[in-house]
Protein backbone atom coordinates (compact mmCIF):
# COMPACT_ATOMS: atom_id res chain seq x y z
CA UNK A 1 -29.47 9.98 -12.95
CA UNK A 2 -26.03 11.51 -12.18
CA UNK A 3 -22.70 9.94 -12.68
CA UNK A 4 -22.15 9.67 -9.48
CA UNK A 5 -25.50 7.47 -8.53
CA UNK A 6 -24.84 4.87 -11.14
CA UNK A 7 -24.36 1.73 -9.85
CA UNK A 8 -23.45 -2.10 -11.71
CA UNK A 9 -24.21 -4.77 -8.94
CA UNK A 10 -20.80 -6.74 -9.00
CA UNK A 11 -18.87 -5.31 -11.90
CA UNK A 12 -17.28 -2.41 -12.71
CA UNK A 13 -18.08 1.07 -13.53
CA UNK A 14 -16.49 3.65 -15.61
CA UNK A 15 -13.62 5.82 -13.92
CA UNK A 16 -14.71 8.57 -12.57
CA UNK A 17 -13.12 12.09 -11.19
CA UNK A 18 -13.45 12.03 -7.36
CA UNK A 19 -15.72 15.15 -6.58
CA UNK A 20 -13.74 15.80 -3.45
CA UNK A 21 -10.37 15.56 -5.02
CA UNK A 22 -8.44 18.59 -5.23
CA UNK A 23 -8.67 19.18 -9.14
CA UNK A 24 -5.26 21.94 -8.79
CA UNK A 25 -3.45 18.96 -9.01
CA UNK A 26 -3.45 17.72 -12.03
CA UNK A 27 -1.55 14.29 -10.96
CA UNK A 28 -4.80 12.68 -8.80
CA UNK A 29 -6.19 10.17 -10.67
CA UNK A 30 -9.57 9.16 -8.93
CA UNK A 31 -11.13 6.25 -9.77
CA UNK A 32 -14.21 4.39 -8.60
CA UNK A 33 -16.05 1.42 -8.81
CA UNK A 34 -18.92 0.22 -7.19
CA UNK A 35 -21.43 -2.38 -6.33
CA UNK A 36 -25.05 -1.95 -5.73
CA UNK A 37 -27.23 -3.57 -2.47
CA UNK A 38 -29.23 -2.08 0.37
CA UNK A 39 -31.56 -0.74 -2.33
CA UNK A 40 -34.90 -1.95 0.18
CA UNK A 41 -32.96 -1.13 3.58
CA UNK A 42 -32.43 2.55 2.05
CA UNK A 43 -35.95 2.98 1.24
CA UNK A 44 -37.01 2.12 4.55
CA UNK A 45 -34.69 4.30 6.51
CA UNK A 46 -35.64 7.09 4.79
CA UNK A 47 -39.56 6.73 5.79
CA UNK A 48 -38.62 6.60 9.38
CA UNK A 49 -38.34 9.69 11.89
CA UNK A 50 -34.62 10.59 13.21
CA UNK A 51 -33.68 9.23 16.11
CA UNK A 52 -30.35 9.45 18.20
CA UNK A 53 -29.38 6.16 18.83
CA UNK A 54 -26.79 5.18 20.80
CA UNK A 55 -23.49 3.81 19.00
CA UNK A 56 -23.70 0.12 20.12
CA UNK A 57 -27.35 0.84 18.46
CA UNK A 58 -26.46 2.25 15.13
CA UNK A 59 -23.49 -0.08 14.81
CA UNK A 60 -26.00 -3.24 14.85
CA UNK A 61 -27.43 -2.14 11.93
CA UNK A 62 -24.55 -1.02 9.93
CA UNK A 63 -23.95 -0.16 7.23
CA UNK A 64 -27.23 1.34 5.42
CA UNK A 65 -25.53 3.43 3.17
CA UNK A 66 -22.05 3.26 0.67
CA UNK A 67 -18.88 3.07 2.18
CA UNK A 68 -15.58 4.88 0.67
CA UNK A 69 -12.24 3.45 0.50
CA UNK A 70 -9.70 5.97 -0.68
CA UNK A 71 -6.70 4.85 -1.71
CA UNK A 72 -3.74 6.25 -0.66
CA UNK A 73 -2.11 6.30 -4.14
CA UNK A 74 -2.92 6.69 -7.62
CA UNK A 75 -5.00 3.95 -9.83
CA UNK A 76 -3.60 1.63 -11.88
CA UNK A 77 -0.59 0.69 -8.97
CA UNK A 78 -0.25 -2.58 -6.82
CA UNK A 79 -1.99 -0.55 -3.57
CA UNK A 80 -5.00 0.46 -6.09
CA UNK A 81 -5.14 -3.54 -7.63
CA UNK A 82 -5.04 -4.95 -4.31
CA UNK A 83 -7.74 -2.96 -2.66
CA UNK A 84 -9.93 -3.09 -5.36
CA UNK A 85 -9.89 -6.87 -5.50
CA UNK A 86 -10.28 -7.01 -1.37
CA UNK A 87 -13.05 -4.52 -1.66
CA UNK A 88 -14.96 -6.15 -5.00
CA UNK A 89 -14.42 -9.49 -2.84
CA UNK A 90 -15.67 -7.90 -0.04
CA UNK A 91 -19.05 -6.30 -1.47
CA UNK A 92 -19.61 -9.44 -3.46
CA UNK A 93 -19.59 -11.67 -0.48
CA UNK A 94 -22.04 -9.49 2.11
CA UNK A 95 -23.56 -7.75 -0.80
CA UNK A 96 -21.87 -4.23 0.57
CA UNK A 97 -21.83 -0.86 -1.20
CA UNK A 98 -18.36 0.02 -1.61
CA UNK A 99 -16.66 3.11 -3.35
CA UNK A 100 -13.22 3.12 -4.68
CA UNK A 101 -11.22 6.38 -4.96
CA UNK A 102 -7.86 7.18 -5.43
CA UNK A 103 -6.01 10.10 -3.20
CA UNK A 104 -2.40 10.51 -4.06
CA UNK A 105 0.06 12.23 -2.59
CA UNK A 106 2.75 12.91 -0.20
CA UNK A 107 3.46 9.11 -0.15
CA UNK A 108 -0.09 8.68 1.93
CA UNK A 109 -0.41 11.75 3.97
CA UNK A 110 -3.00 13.41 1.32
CA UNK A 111 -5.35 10.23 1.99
CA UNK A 112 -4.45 9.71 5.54
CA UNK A 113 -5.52 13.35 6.22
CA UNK A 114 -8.92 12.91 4.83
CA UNK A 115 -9.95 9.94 6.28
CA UNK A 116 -8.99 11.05 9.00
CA UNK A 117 -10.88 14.33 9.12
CA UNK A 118 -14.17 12.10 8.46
CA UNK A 119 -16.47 10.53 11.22
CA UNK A 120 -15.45 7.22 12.56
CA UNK A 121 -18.73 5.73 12.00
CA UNK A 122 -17.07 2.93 9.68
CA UNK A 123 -17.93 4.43 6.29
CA UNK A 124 -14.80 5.95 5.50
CA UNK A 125 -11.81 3.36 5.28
CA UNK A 126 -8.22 3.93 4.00
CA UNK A 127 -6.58 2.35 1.13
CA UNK A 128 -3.03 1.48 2.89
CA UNK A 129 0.37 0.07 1.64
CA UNK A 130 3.07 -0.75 4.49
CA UNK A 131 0.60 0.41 7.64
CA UNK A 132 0.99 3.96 6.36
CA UNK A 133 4.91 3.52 8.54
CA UNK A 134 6.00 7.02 6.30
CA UNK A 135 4.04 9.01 6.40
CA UNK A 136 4.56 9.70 10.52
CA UNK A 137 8.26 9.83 9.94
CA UNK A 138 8.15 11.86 6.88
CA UNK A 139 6.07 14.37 8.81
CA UNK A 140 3.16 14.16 6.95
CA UNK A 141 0.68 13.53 9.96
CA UNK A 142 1.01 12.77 13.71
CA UNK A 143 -1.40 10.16 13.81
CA UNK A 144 0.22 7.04 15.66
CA UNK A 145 -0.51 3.52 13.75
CA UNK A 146 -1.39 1.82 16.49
CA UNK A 147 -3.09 4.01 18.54
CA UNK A 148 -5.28 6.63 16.15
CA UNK A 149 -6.15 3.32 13.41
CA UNK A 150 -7.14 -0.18 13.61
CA UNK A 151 -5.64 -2.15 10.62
CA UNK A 152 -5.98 -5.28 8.37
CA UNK A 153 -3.38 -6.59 6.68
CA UNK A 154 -3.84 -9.00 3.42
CA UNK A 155 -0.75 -9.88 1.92
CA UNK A 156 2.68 -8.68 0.91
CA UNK A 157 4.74 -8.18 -2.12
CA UNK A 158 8.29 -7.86 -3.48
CA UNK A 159 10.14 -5.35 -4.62
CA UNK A 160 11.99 -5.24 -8.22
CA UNK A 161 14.66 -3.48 -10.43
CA UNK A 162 13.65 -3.85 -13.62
CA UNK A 163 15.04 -1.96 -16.77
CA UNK A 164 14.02 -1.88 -20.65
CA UNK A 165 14.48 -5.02 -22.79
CA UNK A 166 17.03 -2.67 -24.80
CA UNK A 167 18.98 -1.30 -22.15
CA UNK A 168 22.86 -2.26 -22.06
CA UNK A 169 22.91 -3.82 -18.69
CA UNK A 170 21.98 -7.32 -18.77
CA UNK A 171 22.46 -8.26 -15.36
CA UNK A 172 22.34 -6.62 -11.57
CA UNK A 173 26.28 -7.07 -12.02
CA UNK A 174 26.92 -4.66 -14.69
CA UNK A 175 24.29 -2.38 -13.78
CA UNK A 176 26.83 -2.13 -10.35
CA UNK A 177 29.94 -2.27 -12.17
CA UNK A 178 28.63 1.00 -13.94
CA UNK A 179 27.38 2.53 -10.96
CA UNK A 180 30.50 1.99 -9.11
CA UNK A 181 32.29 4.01 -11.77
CA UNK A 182 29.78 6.79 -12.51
CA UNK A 183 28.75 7.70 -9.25
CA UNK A 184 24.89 9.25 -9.22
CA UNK A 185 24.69 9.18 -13.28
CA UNK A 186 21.83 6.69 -13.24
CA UNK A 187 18.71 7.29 -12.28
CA UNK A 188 15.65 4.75 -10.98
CA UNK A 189 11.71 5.75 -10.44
CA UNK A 190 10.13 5.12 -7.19
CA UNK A 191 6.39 5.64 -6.16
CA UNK A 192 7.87 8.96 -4.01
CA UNK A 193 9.84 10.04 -1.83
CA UNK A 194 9.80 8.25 1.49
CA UNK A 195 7.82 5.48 0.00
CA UNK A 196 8.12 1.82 0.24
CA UNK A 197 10.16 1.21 -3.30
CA UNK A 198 12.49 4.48 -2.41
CA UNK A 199 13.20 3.10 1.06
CA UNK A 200 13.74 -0.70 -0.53
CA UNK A 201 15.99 0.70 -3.48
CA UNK A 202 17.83 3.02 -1.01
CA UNK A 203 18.55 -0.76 1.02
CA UNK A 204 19.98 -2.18 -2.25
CA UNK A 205 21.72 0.28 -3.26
CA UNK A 206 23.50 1.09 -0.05
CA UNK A 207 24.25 -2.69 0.21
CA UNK A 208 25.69 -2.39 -3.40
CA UNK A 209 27.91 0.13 -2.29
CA UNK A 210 26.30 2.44 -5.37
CA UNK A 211 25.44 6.01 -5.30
CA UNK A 212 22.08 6.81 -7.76
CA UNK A 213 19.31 8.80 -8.38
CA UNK A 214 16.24 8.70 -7.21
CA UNK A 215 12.83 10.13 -9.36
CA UNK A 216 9.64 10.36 -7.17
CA UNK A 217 6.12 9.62 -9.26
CA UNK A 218 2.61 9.44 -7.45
CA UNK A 219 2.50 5.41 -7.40
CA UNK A 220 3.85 1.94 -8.64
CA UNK A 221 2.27 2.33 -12.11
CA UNK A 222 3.47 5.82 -13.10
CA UNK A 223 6.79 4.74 -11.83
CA UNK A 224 6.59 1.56 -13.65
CA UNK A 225 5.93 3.27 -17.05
CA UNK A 226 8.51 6.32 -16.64
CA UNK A 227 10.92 3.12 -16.48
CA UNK A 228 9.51 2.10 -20.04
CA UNK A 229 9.12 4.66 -21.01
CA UNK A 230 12.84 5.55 -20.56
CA UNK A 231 12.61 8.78 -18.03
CA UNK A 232 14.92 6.15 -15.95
CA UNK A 233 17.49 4.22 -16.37
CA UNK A 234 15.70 1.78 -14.04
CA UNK A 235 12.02 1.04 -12.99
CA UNK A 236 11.50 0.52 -9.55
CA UNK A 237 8.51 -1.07 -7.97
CA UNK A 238 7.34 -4.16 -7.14
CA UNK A 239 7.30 -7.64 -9.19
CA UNK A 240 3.31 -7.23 -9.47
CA UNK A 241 3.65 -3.58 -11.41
CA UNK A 242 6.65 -5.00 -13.86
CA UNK A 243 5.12 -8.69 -14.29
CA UNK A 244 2.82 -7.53 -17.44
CA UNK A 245 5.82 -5.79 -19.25
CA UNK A 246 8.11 -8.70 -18.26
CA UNK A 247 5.64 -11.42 -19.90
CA UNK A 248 5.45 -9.24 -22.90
CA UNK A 249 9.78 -8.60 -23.24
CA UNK A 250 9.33 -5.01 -22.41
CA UNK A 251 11.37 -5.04 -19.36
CA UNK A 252 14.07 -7.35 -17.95
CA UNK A 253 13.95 -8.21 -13.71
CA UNK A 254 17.26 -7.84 -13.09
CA UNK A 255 16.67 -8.21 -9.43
CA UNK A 256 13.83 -8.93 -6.64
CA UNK A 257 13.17 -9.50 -3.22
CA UNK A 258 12.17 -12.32 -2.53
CA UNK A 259 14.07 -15.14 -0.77
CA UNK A 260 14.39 -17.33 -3.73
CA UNK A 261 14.39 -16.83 -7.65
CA UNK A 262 10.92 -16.89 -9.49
CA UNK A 263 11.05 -19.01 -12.69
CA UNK A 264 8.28 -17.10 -15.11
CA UNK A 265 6.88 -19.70 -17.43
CA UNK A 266 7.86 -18.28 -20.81
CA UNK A 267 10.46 -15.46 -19.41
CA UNK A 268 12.71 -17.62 -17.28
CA UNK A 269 14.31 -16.63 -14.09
CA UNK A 270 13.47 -13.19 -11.84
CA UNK A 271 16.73 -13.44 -9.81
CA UNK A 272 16.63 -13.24 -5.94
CA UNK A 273 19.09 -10.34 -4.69
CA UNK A 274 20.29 -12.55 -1.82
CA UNK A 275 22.48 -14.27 -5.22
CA UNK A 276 24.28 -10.94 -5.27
CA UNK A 277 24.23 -9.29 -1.69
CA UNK A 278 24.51 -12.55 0.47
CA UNK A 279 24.23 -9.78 3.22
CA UNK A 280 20.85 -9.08 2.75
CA UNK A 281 19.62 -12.08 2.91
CA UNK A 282 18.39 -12.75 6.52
CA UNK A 283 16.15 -9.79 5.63
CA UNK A 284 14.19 -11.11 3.12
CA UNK A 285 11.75 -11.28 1.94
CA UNK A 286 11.82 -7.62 1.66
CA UNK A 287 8.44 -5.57 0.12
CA UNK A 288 4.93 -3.82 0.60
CA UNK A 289 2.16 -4.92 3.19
CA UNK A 290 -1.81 -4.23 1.88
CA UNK A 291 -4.08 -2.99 4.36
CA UNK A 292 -7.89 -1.87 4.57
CA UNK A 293 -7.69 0.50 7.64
CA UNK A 294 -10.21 2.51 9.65
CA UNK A 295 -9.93 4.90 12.72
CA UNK A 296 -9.43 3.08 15.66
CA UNK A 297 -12.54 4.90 17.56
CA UNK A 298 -15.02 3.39 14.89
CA UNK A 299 -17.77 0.91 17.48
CA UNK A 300 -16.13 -1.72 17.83
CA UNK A 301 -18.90 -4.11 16.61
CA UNK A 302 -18.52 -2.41 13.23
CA UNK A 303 -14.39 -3.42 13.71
CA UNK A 304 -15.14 -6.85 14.03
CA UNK A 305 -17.69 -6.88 11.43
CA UNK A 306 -15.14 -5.47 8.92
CA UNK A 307 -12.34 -8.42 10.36
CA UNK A 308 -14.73 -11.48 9.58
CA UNK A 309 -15.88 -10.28 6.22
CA UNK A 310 -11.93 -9.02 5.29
CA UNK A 311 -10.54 -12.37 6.64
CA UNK A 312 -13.35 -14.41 4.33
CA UNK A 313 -12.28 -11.97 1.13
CA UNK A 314 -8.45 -12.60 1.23
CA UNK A 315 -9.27 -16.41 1.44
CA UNK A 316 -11.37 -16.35 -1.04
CA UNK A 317 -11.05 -18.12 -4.19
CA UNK A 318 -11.22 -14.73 -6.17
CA UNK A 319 -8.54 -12.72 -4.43
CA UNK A 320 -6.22 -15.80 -4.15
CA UNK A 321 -5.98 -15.89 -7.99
CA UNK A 322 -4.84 -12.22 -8.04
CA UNK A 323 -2.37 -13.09 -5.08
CA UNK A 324 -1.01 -16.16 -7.44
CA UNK A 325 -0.75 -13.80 -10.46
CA UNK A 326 1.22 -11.08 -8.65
CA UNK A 327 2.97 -12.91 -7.14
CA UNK A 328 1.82 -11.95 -3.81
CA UNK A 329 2.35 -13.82 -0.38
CA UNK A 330 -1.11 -13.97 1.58
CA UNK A 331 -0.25 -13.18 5.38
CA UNK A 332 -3.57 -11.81 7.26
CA UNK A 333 -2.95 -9.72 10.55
CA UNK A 334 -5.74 -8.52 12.50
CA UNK A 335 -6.09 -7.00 15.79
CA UNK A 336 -2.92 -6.81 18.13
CA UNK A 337 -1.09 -8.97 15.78
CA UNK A 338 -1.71 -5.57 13.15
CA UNK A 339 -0.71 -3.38 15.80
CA UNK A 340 2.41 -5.09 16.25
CA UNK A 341 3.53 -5.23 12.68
CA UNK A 342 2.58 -1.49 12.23
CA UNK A 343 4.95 -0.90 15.28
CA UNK A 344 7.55 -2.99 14.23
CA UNK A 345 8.05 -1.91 10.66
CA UNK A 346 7.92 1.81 11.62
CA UNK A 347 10.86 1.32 13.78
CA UNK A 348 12.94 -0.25 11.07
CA UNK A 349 12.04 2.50 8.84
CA UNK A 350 13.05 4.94 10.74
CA UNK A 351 16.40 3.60 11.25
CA UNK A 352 16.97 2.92 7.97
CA UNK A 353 16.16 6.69 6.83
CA UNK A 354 18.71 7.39 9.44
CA UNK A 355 21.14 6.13 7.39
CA UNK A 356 19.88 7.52 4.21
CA UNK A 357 18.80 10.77 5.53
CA UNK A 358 20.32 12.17 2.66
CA UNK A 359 18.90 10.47 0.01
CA UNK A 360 15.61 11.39 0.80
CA UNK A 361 15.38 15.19 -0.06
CA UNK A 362 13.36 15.67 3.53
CA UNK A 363 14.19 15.39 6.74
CA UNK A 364 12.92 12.35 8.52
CA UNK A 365 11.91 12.67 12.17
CA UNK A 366 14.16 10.26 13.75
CA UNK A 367 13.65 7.46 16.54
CA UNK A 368 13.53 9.37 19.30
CA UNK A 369 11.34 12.61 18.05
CA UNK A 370 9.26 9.01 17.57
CA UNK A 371 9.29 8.12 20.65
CA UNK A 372 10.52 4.61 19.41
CA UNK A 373 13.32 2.19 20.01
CA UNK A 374 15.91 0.68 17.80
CA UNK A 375 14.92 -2.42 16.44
CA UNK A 376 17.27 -4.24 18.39
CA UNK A 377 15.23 -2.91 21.40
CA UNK A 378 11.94 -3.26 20.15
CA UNK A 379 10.70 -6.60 21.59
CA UNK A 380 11.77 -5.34 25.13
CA UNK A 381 9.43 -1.92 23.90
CA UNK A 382 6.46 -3.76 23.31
CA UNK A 383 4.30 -2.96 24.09
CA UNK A 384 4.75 0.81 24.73
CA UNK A 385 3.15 2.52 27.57
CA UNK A 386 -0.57 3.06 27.13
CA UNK A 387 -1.06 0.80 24.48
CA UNK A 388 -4.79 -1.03 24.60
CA UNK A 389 -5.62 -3.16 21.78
CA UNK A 390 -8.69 -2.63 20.40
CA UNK A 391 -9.33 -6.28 18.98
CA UNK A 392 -8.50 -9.48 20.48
């Protein structure tokens, strides 16, 4: 049997190298798990003579083969933990066979252009964080959120400045006061350029009035560890990547997102930043969004197939546990209501890399290369001309 045909019915198999993967770039770190059913329905298909059905046709009967989700960045990161819990939950529940691999790079585009390039036929999905909202404005593909994808949102997350246990600031306030007076000397990881924990860390520190660096790494967990590693002064990321190393006094939360302070039991308080920047406070909470997305041409009784047996796997009991341990807010958009958000957050994004165009080492496409509004105008702008939803 080859590697790649093993499967473990509900459990986990051993990481594997993606086949497709690019192996020139040494950073991709695929990994995979899957869960065995359709074993009988298989069989059968395989004795019967090809016919051409018609989509509505092959959709009923769908799927009769594995489906791949490929991650959008690399394993071991909040994305990867998240959509390997929705998809485990997922398989468990209809007794799916569901592949996990991991795509890094250019802060989703390297995923978003495979999936992409695959049929829509509902057997390729993409592994999202934050409705894929950079990689249009970083240039990485054209494809519109919510016209070219239909997506499903699970739940969100904060983001966090954390920095070693040994470090010499002990608080967001002296980590400032230091700032202030060496402008650009210290330096925090981000999960790349353009990315979720760049464009939240760019908001703080902008609001902080500080000037610092900013290191790119392929995901939350490599950014997390060059942060403990000390190849930054401070680890950025989200709450869920620094939790582990907080509960074991490797790292010290010296600020998050969220709209109140999180009292660890054992560690003690993760301050809120709104106790520091006051002015940031009516827009928080402040993080990354999950998603499982697919293209939006995919039959659309395959669509609504993937919605009911999502919606069941963020409720259940399984994923809400990892939500509660990561400290994770559940918050399920489907449908328009998906569209919306995915509209919505783009626009904010791109006018806050307006104003931090220059800390981003690429040009972003602004508003109006967009075709978007301000955020100011954007419930008068949706929805934009053209739009159809594709789900109720």
């Amino acid at each position: 049997m080859k590697p790649e045909d093993k499967r473990i019915s509900g459990s986990v198999s051993a990481t594997e190298v993606d086949p497709t993967a690019d192996q020139t770039e040494s950073t991709v770190d695929s990994g995979r798990r899957s869960f065995l059913s359709g074993v009988g329905a298989l069989g059968a298909a395989a004795a019967m003579p090809l016919v051409i059905a018609p989509r509505w046709a092959r959709a009923a009967t769908w799927p009769d083969r594995s489906i791949t989700a490929v991650v959008m960045y690399a394993a071991g990161g909040g994305t990867d933990v998240v959509l390997r819990a929705l998809a485990g939950e997922m398989a468990k529940s209809v007794g799916w066979d569901i592949n996990v691999i991991n795509k890094p790079g250019g802060v989703g585009a390297v995923a978003t252009s495979f999936v992409l390039g695959k049929p829509a036929d509902g057997y390729w999905w993409l592994g999202a964080a934050n409705y894929n909202k950079f990689v249009r404005i970083m240039g990485g593909s054209d494809s519109v959120a919510w016209t070219d994808w239909q997506f499903y949102q699970a739940a969100n997350s904060l983001a966090s400045w954390s920095v070693r246990t040994d470090s010499p600031f002990k608080s967001f306030e002296e980590l400032v006061a230091f700032a202030k007076k060496n402008p650009g000397k210290l330096s925090i990881s981000t999960s790349g350029t353009g990315g979720i924990w760049h464009e939240l860390a760019a908001i703080v520190a902008q609001a902080a009035g500080i000037k610092i660096k900013y290191v790119p790494y392929k995901g939350g967990k490599p950014a997390t560890l060059a942060g403990l590693q000390g190849e930054t002064d401070i680890a950025g990321g989200g709450v869920h990547e620094h939790i582990e190393f907080i509960r074991a006094g490797k790292l010290r939360c010296l600020q998050q997102t969220g709209t109140k302070d999180i009292n660890v039991e054992g560690v003690g308080v993760l301050p809120s930043i709104g106790n520091f920047l006051p002015e940031l406070k009516p827009q928080l909470p402040v993080g990354g969004n999950y998603n499982i997305v697919l293209r939006r041409d995919t039959p659309l009784e395959i669509l609504k197939e993937v919605e009911k047996v999502f919606v069941a796997a963020v409720k259940s009991p399984g994923f809400q546990e990892v939500a509660k341990k990561r400290y994770f807010d559940i918050d399920i958009r489907t449908g328009e209501a998906a569209d919306r958000r995915a509209a919505q957050l783009e626009v904010l994004t791109a006018a806050t890399f307006a104003e931090v165009k220059d800390q981003l080492g690429k040009k972003p496409k602004s508003a109006a290369e967009l075709g978007l509004p301000s955020p100011a105008d954007f419930d008068k702008w949706w929805p934009p001309k053209g739009y159809k939803p594709r789900m109720a």
